[in-house]
N, C-alpha and C. Protein backbone atom coordinates (compact mmCIF):
# COMPACT_ATOMS: atom_id res chain seq x y z
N UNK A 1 263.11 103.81 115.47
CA UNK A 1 263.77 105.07 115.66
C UNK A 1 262.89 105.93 116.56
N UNK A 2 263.47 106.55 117.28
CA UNK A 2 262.91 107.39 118.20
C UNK A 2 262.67 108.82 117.89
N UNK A 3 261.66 109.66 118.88
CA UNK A 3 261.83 111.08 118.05
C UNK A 3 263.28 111.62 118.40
N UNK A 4 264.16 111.55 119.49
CA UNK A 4 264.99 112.33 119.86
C UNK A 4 266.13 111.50 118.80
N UNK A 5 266.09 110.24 117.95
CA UNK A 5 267.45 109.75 117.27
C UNK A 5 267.30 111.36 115.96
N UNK A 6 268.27 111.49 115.76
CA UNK A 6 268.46 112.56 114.79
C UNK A 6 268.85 111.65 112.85
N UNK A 7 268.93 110.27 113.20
CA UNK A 7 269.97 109.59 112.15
C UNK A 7 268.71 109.58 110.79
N UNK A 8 269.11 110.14 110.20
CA UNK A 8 268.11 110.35 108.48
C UNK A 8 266.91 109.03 108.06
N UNK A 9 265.83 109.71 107.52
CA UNK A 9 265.03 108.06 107.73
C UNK A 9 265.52 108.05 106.04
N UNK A 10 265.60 106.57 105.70
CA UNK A 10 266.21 106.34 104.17
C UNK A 10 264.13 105.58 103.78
N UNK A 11 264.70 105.45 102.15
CA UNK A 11 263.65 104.81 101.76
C UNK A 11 263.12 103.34 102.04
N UNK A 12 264.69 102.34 102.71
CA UNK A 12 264.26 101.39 103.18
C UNK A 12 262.98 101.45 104.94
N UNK A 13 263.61 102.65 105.44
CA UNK A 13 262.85 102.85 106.42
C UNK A 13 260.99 102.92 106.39
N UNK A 14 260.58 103.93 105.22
CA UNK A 14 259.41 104.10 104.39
C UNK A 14 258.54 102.71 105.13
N UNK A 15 257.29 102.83 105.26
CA UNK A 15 256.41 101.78 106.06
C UNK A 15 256.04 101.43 104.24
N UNK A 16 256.05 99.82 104.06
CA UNK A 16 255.35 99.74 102.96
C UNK A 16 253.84 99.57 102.46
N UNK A 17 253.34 99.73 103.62
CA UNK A 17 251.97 100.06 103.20
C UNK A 17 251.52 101.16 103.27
N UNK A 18 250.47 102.28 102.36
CA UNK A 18 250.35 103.62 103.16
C UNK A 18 248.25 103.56 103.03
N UNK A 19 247.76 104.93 103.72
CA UNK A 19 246.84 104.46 103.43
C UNK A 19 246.22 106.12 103.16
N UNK A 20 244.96 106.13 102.55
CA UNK A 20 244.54 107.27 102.13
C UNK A 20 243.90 108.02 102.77
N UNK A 21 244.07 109.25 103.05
CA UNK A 21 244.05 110.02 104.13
C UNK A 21 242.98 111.20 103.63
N UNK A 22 241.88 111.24 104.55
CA UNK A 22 240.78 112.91 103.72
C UNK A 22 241.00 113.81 104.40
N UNK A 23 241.52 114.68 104.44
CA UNK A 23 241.21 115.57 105.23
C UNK A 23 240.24 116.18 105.85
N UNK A 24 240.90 116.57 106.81
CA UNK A 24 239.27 117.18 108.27
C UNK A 24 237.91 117.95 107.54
N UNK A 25 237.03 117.75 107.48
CA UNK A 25 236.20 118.44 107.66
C UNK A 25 235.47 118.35 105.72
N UNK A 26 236.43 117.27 105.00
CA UNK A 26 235.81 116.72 104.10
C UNK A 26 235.12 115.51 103.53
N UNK A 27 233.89 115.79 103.28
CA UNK A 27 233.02 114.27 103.10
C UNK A 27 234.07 112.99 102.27
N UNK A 28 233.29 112.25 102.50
CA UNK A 28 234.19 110.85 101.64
C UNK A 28 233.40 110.85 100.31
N UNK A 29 234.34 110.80 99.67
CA UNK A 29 233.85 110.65 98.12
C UNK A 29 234.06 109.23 98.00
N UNK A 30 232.82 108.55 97.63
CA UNK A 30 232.65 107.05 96.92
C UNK A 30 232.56 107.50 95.42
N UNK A 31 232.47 106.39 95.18
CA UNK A 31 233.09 106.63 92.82
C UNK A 31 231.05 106.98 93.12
N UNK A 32 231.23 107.86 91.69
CA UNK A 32 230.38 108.55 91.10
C UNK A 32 229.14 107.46 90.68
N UNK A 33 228.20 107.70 90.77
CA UNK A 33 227.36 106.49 90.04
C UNK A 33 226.06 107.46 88.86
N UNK A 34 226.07 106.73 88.06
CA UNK A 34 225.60 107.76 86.93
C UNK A 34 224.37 106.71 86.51
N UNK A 35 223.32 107.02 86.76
CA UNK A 35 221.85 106.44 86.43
C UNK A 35 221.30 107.11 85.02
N UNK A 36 220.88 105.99 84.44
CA UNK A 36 219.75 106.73 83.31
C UNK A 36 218.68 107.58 83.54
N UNK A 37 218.66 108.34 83.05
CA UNK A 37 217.47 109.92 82.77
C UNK A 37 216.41 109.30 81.88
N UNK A 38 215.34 109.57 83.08
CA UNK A 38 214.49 108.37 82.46
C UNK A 38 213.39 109.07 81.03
N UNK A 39 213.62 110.06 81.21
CA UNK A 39 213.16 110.48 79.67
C UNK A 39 213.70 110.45 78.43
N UNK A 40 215.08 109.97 78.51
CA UNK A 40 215.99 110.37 77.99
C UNK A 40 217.44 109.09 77.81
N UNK A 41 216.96 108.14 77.21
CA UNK A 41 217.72 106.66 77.29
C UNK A 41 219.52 107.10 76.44
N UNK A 42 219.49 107.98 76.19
CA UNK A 42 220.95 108.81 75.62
C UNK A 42 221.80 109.35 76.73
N UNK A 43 220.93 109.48 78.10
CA UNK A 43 221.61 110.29 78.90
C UNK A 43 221.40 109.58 80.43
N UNK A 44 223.13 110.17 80.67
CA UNK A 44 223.15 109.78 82.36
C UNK A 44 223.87 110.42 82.89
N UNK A 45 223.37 110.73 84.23
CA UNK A 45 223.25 111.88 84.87
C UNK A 45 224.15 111.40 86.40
N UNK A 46 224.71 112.30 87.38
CA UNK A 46 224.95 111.90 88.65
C UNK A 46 224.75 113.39 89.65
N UNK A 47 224.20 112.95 90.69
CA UNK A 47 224.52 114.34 91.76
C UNK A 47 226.00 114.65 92.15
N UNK A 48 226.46 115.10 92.19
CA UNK A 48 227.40 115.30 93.51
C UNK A 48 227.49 116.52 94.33
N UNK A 49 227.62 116.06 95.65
CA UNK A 49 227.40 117.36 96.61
C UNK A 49 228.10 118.19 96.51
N UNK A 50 228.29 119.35 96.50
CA UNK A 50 229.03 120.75 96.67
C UNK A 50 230.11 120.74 97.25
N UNK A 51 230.17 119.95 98.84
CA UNK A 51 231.13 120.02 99.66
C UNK A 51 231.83 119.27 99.07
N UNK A 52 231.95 118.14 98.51
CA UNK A 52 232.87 117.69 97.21
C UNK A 52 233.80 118.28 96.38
N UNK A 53 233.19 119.17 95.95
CA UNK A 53 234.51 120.20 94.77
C UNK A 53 234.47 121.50 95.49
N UNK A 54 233.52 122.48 96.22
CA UNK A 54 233.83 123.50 96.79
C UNK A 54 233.87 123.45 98.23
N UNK A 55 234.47 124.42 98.21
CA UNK A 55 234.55 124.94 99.92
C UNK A 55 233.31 126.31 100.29
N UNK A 56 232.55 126.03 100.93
CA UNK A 56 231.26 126.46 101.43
C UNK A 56 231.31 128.17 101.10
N UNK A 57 230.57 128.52 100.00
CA UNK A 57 230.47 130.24 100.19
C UNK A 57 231.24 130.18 98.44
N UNK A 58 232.22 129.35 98.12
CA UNK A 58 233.15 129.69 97.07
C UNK A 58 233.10 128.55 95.58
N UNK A 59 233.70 128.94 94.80
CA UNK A 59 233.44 128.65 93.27
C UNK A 59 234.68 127.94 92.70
N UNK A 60 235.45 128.28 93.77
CA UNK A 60 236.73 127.62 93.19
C UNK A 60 237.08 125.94 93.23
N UNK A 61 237.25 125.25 92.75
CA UNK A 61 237.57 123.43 92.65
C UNK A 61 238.19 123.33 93.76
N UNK A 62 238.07 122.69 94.33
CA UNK A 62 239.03 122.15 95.79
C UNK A 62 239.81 121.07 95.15
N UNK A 63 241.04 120.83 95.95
CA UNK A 63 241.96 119.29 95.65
C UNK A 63 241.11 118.37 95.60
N UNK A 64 239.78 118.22 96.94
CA UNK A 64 239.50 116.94 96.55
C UNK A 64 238.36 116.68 94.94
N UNK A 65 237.85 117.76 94.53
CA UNK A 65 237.49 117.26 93.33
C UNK A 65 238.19 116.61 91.99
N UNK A 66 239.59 116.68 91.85
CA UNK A 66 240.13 115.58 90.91
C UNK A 66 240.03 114.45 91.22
N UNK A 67 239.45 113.84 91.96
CA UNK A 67 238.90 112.31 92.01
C UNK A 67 237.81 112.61 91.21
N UNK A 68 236.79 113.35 91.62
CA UNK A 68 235.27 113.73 90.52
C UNK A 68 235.40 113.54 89.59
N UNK A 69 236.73 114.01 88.97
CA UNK A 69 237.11 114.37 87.15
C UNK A 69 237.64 113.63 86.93
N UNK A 70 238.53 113.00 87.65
CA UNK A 70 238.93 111.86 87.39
C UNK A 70 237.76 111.00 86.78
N UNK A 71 236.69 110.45 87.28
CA UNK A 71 235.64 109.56 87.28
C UNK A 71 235.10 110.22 85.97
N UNK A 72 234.57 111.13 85.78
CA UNK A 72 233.74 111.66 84.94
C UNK A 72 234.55 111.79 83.40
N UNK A 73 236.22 111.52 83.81
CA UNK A 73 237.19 111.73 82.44
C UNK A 73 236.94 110.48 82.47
N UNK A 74 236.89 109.30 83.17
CA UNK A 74 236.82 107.69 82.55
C UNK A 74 235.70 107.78 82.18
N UNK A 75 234.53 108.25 82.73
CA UNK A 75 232.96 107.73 81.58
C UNK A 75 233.35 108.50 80.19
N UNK A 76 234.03 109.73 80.46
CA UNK A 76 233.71 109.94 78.92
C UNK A 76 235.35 109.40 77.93
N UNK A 77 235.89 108.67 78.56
CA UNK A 77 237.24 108.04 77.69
C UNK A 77 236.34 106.89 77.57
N UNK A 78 235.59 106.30 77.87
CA UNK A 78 234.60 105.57 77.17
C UNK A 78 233.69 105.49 75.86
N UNK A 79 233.55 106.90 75.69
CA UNK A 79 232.62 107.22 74.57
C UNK A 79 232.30 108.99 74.50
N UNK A 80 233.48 109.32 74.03
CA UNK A 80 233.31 111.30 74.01
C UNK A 80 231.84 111.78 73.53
N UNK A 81 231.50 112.52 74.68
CA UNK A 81 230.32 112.82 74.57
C UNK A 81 229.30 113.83 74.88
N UNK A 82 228.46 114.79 75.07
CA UNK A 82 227.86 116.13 75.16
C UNK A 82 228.11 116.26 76.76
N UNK A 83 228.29 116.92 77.60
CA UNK A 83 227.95 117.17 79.28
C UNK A 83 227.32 118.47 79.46
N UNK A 84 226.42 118.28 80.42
CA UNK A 84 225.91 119.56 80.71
C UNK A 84 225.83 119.36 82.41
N UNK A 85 226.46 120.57 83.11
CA UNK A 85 226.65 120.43 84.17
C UNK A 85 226.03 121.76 84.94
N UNK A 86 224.83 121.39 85.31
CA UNK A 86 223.88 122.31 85.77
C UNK A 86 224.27 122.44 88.01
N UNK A 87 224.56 122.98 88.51
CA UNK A 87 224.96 123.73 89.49
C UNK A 87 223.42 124.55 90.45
N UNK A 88 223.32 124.00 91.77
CA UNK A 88 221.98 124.44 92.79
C UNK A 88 222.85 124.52 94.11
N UNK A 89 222.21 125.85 94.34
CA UNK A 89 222.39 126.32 95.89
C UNK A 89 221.46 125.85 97.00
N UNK A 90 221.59 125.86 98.16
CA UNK A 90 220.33 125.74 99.20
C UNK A 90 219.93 126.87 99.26
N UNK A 91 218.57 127.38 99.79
CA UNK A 91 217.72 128.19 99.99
C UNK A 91 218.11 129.88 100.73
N UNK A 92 219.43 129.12 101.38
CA UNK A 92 219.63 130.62 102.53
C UNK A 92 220.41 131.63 101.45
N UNK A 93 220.26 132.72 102.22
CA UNK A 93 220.72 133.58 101.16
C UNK A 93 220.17 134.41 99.95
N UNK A 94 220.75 135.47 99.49
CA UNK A 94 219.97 136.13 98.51
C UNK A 94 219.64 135.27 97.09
N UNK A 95 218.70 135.39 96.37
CA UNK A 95 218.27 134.83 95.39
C UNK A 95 219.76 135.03 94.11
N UNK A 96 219.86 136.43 93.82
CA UNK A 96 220.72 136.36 92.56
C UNK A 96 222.21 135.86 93.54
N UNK A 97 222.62 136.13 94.30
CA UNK A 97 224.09 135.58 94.76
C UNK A 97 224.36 134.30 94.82
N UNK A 98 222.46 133.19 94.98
CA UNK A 98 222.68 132.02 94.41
C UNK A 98 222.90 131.78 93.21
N UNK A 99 222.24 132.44 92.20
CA UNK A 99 221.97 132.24 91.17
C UNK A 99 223.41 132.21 90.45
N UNK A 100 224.30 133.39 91.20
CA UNK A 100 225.72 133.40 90.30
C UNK A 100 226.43 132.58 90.97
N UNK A 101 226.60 132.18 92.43
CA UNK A 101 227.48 130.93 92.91
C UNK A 101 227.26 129.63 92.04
N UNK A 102 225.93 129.80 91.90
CA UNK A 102 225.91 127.99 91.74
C UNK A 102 225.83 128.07 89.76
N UNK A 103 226.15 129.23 89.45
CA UNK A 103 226.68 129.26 87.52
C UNK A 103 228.35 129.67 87.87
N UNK A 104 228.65 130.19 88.64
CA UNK A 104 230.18 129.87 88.79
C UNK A 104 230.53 128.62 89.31
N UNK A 105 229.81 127.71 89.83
CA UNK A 105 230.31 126.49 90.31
C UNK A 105 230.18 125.79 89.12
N UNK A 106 229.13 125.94 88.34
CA UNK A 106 229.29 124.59 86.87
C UNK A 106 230.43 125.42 86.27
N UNK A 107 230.21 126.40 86.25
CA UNK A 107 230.98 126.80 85.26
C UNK A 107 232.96 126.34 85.20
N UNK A 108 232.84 126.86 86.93
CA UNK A 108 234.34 125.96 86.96
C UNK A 108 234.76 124.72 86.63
N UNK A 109 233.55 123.66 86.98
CA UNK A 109 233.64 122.10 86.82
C UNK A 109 233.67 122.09 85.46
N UNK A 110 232.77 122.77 84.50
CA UNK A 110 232.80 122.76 83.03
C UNK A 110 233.99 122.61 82.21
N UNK A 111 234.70 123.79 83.44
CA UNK A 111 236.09 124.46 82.71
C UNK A 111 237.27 123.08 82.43
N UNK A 112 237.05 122.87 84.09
CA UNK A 112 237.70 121.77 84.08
C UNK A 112 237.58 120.30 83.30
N UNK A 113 236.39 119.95 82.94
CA UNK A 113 236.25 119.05 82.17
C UNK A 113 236.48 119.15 80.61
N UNK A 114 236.05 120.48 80.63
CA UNK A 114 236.45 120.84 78.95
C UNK A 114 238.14 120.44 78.71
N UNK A 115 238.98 121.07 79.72
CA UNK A 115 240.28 120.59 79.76
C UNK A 115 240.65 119.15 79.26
N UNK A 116 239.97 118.20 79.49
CA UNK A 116 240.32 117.23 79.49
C UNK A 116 240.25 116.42 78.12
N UNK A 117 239.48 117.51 77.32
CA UNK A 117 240.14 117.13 75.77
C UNK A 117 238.96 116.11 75.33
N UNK A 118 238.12 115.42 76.28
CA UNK A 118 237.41 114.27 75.79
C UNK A 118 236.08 114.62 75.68
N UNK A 119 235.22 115.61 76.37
CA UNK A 119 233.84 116.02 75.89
C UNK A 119 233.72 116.75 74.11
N UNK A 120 232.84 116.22 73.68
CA UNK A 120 232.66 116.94 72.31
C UNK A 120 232.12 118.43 72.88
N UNK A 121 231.07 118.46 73.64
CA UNK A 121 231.07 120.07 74.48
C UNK A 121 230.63 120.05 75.51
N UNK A 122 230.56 121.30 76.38
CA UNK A 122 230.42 120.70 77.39
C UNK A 122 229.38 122.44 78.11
N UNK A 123 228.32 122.28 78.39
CA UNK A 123 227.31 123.67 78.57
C UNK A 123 227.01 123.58 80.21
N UNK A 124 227.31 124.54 80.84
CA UNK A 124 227.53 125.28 82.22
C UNK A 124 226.16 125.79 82.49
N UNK A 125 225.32 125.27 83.95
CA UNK A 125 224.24 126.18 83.86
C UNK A 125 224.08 126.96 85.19
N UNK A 126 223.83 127.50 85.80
CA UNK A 126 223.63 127.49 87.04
C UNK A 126 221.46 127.83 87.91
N UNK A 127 221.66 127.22 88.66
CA UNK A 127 220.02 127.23 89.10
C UNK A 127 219.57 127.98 89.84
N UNK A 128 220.75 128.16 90.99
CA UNK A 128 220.66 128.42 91.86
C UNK A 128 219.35 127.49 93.24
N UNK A 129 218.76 128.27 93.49
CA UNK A 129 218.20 127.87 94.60
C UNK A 129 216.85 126.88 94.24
N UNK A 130 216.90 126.26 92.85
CA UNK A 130 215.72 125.67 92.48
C UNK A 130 215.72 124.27 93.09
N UNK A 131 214.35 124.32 93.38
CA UNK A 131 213.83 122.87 94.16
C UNK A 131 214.57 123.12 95.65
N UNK A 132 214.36 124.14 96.47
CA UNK A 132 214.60 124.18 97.54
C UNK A 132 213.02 124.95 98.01
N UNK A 133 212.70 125.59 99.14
CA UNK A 133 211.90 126.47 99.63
C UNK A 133 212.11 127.51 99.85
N UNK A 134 213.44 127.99 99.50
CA UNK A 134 213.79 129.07 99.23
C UNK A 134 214.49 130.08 101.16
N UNK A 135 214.20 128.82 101.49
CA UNK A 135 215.11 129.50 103.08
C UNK A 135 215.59 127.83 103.59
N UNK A 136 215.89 126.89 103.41
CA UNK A 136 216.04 125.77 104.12
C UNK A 136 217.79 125.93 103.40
N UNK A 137 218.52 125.04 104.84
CA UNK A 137 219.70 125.14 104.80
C UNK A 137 220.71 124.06 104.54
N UNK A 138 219.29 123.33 103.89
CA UNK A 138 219.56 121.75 103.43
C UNK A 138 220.85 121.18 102.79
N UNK A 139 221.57 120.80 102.97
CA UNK A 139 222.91 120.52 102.06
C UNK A 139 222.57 119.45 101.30
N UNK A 140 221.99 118.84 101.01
CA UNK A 140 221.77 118.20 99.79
C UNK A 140 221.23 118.77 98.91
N UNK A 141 220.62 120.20 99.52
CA UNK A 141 220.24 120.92 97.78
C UNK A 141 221.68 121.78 97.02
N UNK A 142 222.95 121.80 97.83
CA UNK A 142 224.17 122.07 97.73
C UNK A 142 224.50 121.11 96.27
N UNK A 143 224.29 120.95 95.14
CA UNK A 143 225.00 119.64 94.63
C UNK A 143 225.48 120.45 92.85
N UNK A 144 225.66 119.74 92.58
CA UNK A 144 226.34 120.00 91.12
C UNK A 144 225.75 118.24 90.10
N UNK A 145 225.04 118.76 89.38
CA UNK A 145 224.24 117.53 88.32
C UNK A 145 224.99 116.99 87.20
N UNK A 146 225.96 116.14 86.50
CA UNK A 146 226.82 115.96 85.30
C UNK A 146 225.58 115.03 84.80
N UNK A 147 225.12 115.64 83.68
CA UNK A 147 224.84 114.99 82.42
C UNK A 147 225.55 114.52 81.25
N UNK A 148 225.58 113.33 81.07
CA UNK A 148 226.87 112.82 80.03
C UNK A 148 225.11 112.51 79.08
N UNK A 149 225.76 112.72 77.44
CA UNK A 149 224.88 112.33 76.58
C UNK A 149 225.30 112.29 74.87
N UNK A 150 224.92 110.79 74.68
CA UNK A 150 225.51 110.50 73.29
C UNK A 150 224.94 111.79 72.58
N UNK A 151 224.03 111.89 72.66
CA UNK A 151 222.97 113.09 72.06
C UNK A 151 223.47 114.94 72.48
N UNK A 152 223.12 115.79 71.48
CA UNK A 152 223.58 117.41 72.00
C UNK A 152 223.00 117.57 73.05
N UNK A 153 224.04 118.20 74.22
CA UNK A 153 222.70 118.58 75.40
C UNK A 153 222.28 120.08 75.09
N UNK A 154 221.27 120.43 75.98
CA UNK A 154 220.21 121.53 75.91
C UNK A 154 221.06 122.72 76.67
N UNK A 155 221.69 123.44 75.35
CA UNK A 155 222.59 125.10 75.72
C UNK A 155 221.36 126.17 76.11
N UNK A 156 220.43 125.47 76.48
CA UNK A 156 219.48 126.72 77.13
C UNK A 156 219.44 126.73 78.55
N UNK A 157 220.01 127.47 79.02
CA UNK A 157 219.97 127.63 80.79
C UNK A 157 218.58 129.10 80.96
N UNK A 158 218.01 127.88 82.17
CA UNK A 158 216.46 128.92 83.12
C UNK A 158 217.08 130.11 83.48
């Protein structure tokens, strides 16, 4: 069919293969990988980058983070269990405006996971700019930390 035919495309028309599409200007999310905390044989932990669930400056979940939760609702439909999802900014920027971006960023992911009915609880922290130098514009210090743990996690946020 051409662009100028006007005649309706039906479902036999439909290409039967399709393929998955990211949109511009968002990283590729590979599945989550969750390593043991090596102090701590109860608990496992994963990074994921910022640009992942937010959009740069903001707190709010983006579309593409339900793949994240997705992943993080199968480890814990595995075995319901404590999460603590501690939240770090990069360096630029004022100290407390990190400090509340990156506790509104767990805090949203929290929200959202709490939703999901399968954490026994689930504690929000935010760091802000820790383990950076305090001016570097590093995007890997951009990340959000999920701790899954048979064990209570630690409701004390720095």
């Amino acid at each position: 069919m051409s662009c100028s035919d006007d005649t309706p495309t039906t479902a036999k028309d439909a290409p039967t293969a399709t393929r998955a599409v990211t949109p511009l200007g968002t990283p590729d999310l590979p599945p989550l990988k969750f390593d043991q905390v090596a102090d701590d044989p109860a608990t496992v932990a994963t990074d994921v980058n910022s640009e992942a669930l937010f959009a740069l400056g903001s707190a709010e979940l983006s579309p593409q983070a339900a793949s994240i939760v997705e992943q993080i609702k199968a480890r814990l439909d595995q075995a319901p269990s404590y999460v603590r999802i501690d939240g770090y900014t990069d360096g630029l920027g004022d100290d407390a405006a990190n400090k509340d971006l990156s506790t509104r960023r767990a805090q949203a992911l929290a929200d959202r996971i709490t939703a999901l009915g399968t954490a026994k609880a689930v504690v929000a922290c935010g760091d802000g700019e820790v383990g950076t130098d305090g001016t570097s514009a590093d995007p890997s210090k951009r990340r959000v930390v999920v701790s899954i743990s048979s064990n209570p996690v630690n409701g004390q946020c720095s």
